[in-house]
Structures are given as C-alpha cells and as structure tokens.
N, C-alpha and C. Protein backbone atom coordinates (compact mmCIF):
# COMPACT_ATOMS: atom_id res chain seq x y z
N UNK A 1 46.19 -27.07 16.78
CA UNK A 1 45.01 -27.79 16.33
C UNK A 1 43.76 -27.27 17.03
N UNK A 2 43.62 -27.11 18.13
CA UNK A 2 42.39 -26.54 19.10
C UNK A 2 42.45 -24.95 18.51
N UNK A 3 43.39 -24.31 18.30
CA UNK A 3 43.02 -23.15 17.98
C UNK A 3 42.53 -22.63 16.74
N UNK A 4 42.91 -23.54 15.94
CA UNK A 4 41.94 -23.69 14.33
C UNK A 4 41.03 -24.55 14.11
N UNK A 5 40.63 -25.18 15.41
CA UNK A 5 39.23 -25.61 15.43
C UNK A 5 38.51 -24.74 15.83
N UNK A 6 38.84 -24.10 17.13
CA UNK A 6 38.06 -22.86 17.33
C UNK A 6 37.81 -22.31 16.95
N UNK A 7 38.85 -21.66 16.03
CA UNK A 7 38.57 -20.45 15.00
C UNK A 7 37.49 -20.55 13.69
N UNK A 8 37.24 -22.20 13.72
CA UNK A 8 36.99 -22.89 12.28
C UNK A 8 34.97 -23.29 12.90
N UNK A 9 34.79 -22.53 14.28
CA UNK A 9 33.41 -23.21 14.68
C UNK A 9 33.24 -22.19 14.61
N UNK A 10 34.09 -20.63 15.62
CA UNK A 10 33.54 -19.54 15.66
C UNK A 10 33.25 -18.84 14.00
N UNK A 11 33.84 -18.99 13.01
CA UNK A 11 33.85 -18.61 11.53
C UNK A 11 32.38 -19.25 11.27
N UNK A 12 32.15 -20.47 11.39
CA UNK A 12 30.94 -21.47 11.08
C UNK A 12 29.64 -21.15 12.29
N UNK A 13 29.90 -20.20 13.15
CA UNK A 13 28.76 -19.37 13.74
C UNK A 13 28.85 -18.14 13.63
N UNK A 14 29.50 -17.38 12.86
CA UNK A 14 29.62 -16.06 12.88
C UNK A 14 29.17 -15.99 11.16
N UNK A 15 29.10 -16.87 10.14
CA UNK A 15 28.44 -17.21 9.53
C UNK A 15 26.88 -17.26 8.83
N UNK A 16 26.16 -18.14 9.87
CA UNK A 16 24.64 -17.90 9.89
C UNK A 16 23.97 -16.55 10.65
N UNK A 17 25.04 -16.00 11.49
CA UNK A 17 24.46 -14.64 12.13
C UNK A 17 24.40 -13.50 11.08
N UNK A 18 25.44 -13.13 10.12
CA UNK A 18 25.35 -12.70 8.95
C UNK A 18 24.27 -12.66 8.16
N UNK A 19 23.86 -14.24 7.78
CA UNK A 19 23.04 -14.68 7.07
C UNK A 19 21.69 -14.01 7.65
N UNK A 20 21.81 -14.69 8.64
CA UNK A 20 20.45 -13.97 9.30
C UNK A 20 19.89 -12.73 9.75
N UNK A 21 21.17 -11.78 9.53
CA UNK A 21 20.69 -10.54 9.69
C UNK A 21 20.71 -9.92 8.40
N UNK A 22 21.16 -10.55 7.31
CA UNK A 22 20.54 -10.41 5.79
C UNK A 22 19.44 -10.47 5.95
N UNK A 23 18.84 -11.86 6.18
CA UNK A 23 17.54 -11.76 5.88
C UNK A 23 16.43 -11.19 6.58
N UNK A 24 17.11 -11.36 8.18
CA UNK A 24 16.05 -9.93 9.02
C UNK A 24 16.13 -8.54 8.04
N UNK A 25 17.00 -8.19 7.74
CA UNK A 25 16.93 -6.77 6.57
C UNK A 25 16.11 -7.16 5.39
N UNK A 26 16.06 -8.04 4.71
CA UNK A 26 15.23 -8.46 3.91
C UNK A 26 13.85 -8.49 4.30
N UNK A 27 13.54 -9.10 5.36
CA UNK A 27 12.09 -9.53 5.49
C UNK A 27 11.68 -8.02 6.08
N UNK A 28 12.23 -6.97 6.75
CA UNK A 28 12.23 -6.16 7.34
C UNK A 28 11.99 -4.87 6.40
N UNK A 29 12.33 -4.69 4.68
CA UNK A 29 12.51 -4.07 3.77
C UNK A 29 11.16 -4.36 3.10
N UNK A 30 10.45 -5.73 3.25
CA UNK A 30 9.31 -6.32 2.40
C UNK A 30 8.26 -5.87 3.31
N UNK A 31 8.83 -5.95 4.74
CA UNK A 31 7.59 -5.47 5.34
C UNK A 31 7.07 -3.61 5.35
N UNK A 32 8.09 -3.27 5.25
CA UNK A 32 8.28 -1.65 4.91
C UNK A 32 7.17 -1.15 3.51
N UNK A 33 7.80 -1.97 3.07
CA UNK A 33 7.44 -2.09 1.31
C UNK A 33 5.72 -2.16 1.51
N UNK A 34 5.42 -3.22 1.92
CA UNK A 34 3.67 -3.81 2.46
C UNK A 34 3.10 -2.56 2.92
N UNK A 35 3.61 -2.11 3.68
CA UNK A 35 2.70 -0.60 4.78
C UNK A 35 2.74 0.34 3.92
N UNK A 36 4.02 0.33 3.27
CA UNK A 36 3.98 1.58 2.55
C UNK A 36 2.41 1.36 1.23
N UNK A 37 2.49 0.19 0.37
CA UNK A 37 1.53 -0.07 -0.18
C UNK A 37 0.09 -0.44 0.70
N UNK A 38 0.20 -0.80 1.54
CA UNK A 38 -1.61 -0.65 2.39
C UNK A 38 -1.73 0.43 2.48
N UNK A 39 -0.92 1.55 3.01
CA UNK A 39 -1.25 3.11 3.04
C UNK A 39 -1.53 3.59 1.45
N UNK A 40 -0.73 3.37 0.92
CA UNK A 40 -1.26 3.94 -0.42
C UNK A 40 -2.51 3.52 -1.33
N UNK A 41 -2.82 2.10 -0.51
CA UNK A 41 -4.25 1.82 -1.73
C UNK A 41 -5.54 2.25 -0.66
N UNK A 42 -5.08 2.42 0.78
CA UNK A 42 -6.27 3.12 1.61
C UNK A 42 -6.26 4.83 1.26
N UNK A 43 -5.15 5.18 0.76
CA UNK A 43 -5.60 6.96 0.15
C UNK A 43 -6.32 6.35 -1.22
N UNK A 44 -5.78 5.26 -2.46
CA UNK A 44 -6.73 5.48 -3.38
C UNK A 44 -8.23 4.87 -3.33
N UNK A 45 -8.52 4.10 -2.30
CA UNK A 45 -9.84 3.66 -2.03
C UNK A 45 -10.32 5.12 -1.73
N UNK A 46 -9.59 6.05 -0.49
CA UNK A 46 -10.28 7.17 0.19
C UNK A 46 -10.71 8.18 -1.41
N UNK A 47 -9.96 7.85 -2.31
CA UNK A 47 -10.16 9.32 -3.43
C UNK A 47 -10.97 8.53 -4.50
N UNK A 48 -11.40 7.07 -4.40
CA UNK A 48 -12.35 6.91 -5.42
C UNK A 48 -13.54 6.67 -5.01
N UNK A 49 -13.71 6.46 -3.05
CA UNK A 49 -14.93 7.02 -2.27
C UNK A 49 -15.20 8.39 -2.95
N UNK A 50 -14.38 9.34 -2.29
CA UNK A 50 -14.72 10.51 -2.96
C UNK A 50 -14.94 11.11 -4.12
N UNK A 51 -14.47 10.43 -5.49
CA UNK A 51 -14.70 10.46 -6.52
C UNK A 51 -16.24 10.11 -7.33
N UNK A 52 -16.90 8.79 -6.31
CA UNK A 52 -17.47 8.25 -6.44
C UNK A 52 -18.69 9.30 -5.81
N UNK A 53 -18.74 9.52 -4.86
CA UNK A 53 -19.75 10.47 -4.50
C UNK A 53 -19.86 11.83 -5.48
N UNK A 54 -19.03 12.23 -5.80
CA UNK A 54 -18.77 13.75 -6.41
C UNK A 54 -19.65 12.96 -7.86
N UNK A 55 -19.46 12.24 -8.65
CA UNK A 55 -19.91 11.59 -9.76
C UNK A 55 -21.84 11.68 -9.37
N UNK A 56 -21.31 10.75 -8.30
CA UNK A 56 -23.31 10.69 -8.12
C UNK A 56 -23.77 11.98 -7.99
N UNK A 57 -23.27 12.61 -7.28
CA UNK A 57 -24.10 14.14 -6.90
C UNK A 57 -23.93 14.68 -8.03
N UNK A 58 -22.91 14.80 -8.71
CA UNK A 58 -23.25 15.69 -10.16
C UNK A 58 -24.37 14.97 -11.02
N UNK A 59 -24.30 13.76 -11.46
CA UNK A 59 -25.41 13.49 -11.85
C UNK A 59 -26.75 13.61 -11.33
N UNK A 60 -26.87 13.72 -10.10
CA UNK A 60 -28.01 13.65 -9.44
C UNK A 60 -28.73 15.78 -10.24
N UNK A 61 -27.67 16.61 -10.26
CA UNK A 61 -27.69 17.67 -10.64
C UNK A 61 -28.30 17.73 -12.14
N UNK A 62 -27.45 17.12 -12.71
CA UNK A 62 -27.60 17.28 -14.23
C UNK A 62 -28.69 16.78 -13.97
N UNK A 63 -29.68 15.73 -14.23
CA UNK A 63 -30.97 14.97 -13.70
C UNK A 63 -31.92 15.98 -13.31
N UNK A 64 -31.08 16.90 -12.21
CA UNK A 64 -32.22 17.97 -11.97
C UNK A 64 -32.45 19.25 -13.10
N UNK A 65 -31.37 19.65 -13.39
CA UNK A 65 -30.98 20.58 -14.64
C UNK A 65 -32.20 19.94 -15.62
N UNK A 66 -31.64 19.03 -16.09
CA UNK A 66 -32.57 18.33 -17.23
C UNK A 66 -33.99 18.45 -16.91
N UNK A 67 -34.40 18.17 -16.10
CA UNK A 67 -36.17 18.11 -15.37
C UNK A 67 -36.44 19.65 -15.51
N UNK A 68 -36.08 20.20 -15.27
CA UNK A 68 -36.18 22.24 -14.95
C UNK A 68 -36.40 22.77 -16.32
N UNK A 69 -35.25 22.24 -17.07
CA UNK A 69 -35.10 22.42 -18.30
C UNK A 69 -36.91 21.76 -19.91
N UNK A 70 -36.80 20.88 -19.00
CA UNK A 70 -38.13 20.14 -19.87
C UNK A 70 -39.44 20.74 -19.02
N UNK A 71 -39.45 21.12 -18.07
CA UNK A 71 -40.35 21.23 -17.57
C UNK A 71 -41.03 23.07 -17.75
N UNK A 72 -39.98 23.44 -18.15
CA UNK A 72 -39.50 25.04 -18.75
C UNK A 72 -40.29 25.25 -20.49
N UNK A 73 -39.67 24.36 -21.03
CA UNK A 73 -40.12 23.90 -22.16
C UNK A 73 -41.61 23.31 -22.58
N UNK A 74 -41.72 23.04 -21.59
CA UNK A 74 -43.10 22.46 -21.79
C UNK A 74 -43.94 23.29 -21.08
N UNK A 75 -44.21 24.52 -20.86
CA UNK A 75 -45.37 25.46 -19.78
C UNK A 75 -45.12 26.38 -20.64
C-alpha cells in the first residue's frame, strides 16, 4: 500500500514537470518566433527608410531635370 502510494504521488509530480516543460518549450518557441519577427520588421522599416529617401531624391532630380529642361526651352 505505501509503495503504490508513493509511486501514485511521484507519477502525480512527475506529471506537471512534463507539463511544464511543454510549456517552457512553448512559451520559449513564441518567444523565438517574436525576435525573429522584431528583427525582420526593423530590416523592413530600415529598406523603406531607404526606399523612402531614394524616392525623394529622385524626385527632387526629375524636378530639377524638368526646370533645365523649361528653362532651355524658353531662352
């Protein structure tokens, strides 16, 4: 009787340790998951900074093109 109680507490704590190192792997996989996505939307913020500048400066060009161009035209 004591020895299948024992066996029947240690089973009923060897149990939630399982459990819980499921879910440490779980929460541990989500957190992986998170960094991996903060790193990836700080490269696409970094390439639509840069996108974003490359846009203005070309326009800022064409703008000048255009002025050169009318100003060519008109003398």
């Amino acid at each position: 009787m004591k020895k299948s109680l024992i066996l029947f507490f240690l089973l009923f704590l060897a149990f939630p340790l399982r459990f819980y190192s499921e879910e440490e792997e779980s929460l541990d996989l989500i957190y992986q998951k998170i960094r991996s996505l903060e790193q990836e939307i700080a490269t696409l913020r970094n390439f639509i900074e840069e996108n974003s500048y490359l846009i203005e400066r070309y326009q800022e060009i064409q703008q000048q093109r255009y002025l050169d161009l009318d100003k060519r035209l008109h003398n």
